[in-house]
ModelCIF file with pLDDT and N, C-alpha, C, O atoms, coordinates in Angstrom:
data_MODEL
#
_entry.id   MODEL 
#
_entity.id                         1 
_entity.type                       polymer 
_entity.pdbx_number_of_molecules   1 
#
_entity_poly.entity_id                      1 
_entity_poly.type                           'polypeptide(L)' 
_entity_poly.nstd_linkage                   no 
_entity_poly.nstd_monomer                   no 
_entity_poly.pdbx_seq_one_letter_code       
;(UNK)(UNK)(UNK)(UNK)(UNK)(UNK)(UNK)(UNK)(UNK)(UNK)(UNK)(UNK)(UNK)(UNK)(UNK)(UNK)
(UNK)(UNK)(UNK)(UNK)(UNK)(UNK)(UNK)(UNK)(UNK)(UNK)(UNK)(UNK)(UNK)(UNK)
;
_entity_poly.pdbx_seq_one_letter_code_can   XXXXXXXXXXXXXXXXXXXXXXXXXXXXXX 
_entity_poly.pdbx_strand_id                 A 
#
loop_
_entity_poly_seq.entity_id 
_entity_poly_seq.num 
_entity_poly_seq.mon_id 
_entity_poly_seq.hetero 
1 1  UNK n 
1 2  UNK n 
1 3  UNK n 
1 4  UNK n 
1 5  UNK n 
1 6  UNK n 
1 7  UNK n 
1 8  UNK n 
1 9  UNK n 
1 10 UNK n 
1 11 UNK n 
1 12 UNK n 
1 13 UNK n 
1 14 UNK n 
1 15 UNK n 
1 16 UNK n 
1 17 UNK n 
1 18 UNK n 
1 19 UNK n 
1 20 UNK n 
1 21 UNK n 
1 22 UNK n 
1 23 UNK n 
1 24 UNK n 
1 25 UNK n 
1 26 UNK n 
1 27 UNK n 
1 28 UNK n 
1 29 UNK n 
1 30 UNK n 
#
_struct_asym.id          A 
_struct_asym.entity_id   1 
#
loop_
_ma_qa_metric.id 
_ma_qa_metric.mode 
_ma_qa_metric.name 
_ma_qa_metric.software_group_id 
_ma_qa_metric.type 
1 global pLDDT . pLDDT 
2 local  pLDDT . pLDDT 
#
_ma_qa_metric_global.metric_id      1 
_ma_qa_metric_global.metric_value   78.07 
_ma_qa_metric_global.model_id       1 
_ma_qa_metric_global.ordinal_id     1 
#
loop_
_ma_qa_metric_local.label_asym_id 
_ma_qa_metric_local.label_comp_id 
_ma_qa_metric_local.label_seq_id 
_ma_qa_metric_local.metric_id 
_ma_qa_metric_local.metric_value 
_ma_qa_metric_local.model_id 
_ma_qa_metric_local.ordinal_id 
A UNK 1  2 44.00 1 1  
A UNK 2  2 53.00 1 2  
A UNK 3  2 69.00 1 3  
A UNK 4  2 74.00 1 4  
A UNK 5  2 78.00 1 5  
A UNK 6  2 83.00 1 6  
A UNK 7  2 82.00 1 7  
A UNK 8  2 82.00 1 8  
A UNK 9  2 71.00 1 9  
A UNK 10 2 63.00 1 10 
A UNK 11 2 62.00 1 11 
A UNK 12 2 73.00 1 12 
A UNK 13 2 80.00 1 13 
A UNK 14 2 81.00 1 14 
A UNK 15 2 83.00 1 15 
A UNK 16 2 79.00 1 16 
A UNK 17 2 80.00 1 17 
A UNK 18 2 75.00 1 18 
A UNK 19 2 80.00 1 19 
A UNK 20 2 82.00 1 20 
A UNK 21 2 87.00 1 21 
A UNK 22 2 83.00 1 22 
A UNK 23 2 77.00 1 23 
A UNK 24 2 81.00 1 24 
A UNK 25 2 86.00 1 25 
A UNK 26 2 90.00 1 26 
A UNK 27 2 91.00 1 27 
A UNK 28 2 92.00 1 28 
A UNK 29 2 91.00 1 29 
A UNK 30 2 90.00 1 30 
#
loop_
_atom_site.group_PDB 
_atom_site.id 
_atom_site.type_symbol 
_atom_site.label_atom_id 
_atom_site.label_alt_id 
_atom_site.label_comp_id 
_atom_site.label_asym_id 
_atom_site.label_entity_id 
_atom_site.label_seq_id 
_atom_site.pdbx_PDB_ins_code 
_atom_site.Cartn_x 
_atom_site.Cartn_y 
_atom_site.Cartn_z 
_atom_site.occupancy 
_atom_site.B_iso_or_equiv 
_atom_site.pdbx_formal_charge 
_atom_site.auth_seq_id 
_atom_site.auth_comp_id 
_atom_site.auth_asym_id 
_atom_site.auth_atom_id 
_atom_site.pdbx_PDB_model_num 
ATOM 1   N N  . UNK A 1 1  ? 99.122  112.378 113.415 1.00 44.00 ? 1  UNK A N  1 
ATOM 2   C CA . UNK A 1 1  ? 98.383  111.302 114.064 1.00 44.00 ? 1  UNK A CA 1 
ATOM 3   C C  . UNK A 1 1  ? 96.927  111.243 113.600 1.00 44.00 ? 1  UNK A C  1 
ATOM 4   O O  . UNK A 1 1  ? 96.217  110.238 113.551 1.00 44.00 ? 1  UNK A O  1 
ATOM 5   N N  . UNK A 1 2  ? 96.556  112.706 113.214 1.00 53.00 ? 2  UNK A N  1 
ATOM 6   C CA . UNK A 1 2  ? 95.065  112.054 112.602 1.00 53.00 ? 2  UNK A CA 1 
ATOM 7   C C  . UNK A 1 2  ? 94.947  111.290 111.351 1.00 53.00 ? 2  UNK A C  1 
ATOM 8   O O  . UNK A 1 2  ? 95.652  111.467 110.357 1.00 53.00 ? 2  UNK A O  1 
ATOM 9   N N  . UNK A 1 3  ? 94.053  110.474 111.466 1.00 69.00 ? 3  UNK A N  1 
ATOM 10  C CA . UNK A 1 3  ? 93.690  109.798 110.138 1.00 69.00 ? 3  UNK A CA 1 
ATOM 11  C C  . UNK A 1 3  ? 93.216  110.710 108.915 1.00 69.00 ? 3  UNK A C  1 
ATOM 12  O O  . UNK A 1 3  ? 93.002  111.920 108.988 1.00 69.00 ? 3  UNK A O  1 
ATOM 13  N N  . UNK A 1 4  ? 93.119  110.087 108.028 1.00 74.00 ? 4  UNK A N  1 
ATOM 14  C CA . UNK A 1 4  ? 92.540  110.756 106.944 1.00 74.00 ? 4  UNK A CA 1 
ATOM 15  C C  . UNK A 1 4  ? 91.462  109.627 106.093 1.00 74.00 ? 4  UNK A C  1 
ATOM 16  O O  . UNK A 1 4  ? 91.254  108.530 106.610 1.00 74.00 ? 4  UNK A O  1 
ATOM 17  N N  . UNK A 1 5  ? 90.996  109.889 105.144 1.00 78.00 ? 5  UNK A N  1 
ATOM 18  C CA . UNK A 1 5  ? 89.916  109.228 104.522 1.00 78.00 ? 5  UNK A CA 1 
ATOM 19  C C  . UNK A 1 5  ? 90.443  108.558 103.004 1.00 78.00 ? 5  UNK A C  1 
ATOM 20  O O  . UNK A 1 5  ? 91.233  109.232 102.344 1.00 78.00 ? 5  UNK A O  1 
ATOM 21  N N  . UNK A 1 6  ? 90.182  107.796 102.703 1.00 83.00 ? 6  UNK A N  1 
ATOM 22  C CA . UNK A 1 6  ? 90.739  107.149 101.512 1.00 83.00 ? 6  UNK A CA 1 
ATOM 23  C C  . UNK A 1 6  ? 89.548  106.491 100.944 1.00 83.00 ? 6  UNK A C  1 
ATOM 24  O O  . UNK A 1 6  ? 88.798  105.997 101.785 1.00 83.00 ? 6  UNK A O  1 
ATOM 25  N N  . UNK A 1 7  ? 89.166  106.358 99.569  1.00 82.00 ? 7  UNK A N  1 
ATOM 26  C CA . UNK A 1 7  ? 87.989  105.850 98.507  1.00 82.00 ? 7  UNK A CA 1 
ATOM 27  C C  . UNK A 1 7  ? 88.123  105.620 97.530  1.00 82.00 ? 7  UNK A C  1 
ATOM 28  O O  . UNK A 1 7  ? 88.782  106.319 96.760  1.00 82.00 ? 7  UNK A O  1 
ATOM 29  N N  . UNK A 1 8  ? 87.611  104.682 97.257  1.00 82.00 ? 8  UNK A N  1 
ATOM 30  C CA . UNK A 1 8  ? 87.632  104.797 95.525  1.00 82.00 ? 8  UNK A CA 1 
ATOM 31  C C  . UNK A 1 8  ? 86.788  105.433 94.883  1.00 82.00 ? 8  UNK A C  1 
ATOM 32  O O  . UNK A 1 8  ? 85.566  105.353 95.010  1.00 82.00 ? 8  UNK A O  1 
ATOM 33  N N  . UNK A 1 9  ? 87.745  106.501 93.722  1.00 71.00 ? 9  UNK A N  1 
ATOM 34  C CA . UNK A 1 9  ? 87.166  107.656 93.024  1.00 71.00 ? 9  UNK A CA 1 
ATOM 35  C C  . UNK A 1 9  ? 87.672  108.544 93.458  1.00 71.00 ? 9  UNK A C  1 
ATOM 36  O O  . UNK A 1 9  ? 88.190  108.476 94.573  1.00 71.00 ? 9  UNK A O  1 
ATOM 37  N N  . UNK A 1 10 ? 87.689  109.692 92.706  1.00 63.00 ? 10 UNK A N  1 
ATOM 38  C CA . UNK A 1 10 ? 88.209  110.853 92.855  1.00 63.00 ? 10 UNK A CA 1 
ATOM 39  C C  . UNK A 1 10 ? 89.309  111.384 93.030  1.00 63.00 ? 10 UNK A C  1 
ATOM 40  O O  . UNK A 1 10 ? 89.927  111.364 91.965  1.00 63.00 ? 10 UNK A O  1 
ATOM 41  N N  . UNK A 1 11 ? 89.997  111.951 93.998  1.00 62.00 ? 11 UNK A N  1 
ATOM 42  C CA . UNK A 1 11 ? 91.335  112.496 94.349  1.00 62.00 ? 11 UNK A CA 1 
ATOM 43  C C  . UNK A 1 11 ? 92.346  112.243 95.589  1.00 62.00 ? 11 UNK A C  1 
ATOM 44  O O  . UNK A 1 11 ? 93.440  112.735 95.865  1.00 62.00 ? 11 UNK A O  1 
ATOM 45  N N  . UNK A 1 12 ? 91.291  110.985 96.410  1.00 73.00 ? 12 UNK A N  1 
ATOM 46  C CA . UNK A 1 12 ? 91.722  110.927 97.377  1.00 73.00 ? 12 UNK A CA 1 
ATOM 47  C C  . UNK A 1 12 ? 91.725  109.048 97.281  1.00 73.00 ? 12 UNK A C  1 
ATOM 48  O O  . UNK A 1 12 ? 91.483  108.407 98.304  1.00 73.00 ? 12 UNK A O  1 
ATOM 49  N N  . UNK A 1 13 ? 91.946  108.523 96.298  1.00 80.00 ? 13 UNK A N  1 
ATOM 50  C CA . UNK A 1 13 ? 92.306  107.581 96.362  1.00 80.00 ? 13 UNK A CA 1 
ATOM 51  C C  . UNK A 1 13 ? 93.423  106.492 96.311  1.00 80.00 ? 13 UNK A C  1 
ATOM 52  O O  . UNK A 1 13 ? 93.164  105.288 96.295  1.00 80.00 ? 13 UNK A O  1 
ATOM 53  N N  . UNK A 1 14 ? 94.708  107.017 96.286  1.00 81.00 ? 14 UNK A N  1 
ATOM 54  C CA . UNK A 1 14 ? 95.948  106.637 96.543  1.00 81.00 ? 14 UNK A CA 1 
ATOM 55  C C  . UNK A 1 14 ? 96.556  106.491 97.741  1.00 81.00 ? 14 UNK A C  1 
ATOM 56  O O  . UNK A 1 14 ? 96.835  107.355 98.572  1.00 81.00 ? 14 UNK A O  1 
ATOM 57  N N  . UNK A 1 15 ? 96.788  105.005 97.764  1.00 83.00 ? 15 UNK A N  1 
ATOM 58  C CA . UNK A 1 15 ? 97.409  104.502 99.446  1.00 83.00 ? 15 UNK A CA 1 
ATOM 59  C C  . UNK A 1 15 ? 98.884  104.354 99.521  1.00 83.00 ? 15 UNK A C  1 
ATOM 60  O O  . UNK A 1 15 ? 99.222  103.989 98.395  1.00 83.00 ? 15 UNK A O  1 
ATOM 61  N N  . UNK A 1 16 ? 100.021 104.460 100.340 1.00 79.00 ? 16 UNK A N  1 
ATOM 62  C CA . UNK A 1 16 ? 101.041 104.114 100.538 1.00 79.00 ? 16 UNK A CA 1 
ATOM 63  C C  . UNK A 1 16 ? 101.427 102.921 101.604 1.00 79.00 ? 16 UNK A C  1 
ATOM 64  O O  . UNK A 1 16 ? 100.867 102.708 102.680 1.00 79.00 ? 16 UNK A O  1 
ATOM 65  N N  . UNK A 1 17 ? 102.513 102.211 101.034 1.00 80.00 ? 17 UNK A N  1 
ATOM 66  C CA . UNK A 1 17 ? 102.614 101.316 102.178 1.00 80.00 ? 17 UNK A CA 1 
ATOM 67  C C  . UNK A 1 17 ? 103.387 101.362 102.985 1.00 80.00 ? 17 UNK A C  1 
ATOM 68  O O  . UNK A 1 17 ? 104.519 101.833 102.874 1.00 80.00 ? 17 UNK A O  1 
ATOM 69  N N  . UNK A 1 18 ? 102.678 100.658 104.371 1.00 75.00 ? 18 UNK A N  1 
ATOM 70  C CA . UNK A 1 18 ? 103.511 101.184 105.698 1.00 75.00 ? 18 UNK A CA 1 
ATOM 71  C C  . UNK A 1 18 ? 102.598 101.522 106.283 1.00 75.00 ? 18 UNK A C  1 
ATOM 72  O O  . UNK A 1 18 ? 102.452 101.016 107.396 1.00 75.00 ? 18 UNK A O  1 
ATOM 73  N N  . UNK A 1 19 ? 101.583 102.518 105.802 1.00 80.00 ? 19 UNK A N  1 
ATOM 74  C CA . UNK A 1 19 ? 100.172 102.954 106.521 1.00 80.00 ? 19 UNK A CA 1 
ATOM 75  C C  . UNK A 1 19 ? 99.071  101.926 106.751 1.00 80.00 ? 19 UNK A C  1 
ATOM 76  O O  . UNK A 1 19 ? 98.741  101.011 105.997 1.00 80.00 ? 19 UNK A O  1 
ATOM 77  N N  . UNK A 1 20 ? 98.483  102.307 108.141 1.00 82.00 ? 20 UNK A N  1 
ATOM 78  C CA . UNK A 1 20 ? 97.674  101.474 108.330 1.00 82.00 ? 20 UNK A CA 1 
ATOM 79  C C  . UNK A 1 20 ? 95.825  101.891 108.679 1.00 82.00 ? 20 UNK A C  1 
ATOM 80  O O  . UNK A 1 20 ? 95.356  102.781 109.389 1.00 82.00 ? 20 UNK A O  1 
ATOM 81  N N  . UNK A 1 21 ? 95.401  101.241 108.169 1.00 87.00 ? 21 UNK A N  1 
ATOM 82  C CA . UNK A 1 21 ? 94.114  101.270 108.089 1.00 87.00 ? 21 UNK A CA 1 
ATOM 83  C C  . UNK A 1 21 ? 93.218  100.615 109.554 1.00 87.00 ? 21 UNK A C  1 
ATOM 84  O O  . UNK A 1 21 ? 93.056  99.475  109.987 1.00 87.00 ? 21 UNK A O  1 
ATOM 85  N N  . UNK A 1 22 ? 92.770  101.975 110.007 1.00 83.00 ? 22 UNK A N  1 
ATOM 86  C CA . UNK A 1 22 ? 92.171  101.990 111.557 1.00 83.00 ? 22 UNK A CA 1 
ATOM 87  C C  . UNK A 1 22 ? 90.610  101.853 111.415 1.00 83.00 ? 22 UNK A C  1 
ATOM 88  O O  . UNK A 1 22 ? 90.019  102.014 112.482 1.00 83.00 ? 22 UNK A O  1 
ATOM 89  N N  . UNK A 1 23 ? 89.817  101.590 110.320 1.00 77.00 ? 23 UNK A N  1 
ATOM 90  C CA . UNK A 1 23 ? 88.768  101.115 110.560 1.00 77.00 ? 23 UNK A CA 1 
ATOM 91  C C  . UNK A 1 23 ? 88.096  101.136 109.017 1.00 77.00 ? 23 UNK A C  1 
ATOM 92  O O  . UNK A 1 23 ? 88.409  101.957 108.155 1.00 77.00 ? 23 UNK A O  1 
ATOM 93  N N  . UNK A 1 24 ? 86.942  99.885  108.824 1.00 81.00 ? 24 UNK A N  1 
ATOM 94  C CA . UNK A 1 24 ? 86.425  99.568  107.701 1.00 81.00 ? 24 UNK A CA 1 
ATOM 95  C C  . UNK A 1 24 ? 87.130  98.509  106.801 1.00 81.00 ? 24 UNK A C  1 
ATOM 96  O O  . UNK A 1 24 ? 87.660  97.565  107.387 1.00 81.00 ? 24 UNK A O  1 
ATOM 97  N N  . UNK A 1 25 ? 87.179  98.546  105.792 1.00 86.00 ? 25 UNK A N  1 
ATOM 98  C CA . UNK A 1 25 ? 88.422  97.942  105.060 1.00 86.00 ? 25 UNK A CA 1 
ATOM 99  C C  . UNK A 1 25 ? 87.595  98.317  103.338 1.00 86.00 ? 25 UNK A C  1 
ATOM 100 O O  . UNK A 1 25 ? 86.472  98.677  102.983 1.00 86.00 ? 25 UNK A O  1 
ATOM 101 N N  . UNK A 1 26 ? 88.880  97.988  102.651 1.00 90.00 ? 26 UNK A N  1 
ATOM 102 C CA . UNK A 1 26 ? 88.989  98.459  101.328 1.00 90.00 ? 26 UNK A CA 1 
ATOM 103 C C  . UNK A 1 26 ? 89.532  97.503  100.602 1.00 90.00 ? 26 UNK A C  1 
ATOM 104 O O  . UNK A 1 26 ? 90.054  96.596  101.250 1.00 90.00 ? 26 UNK A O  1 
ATOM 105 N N  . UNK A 1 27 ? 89.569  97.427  99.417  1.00 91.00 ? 27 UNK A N  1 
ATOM 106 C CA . UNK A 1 27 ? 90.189  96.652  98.457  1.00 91.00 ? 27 UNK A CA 1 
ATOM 107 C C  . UNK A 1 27 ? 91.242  98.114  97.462  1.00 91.00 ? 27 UNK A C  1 
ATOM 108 O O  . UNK A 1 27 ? 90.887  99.248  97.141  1.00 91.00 ? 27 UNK A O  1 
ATOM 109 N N  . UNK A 1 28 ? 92.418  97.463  97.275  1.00 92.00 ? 28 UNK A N  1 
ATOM 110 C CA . UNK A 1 28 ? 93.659  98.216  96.881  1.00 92.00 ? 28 UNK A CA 1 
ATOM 111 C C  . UNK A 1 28 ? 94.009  97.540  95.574  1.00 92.00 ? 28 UNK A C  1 
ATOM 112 O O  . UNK A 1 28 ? 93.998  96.309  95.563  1.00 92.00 ? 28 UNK A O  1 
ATOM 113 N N  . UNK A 1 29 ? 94.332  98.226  94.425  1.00 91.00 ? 29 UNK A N  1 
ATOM 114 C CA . UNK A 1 29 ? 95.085  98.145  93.240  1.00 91.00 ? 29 UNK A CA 1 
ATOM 115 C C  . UNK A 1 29 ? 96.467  98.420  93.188  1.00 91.00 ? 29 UNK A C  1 
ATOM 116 O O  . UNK A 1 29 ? 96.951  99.521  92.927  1.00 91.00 ? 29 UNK A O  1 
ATOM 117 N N  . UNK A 1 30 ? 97.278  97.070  93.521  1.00 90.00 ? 30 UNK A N  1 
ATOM 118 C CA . UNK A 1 30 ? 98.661  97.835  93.548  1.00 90.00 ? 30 UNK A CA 1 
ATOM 119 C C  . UNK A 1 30 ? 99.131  98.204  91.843  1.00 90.00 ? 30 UNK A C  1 
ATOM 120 O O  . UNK A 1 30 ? 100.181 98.802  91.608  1.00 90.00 ? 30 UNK A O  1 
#
């Protein structure tokens, strides 16, 4: 249930779908 952090750059930037994004917003490269 906790969130985690997602960015562009680095190692933590790959999203899956289905997940949802609980605050801010981003732009995605499918």
């Amino acid at each position: 249930s906790a969130p985690v952090i997602r960015e562009a750059g680095g190692d933590r930037s790959a999203v899956t779908a289905g997940t949802r994004v609980i605050s801010d917003q981003i732009k995605v490269r499918v």
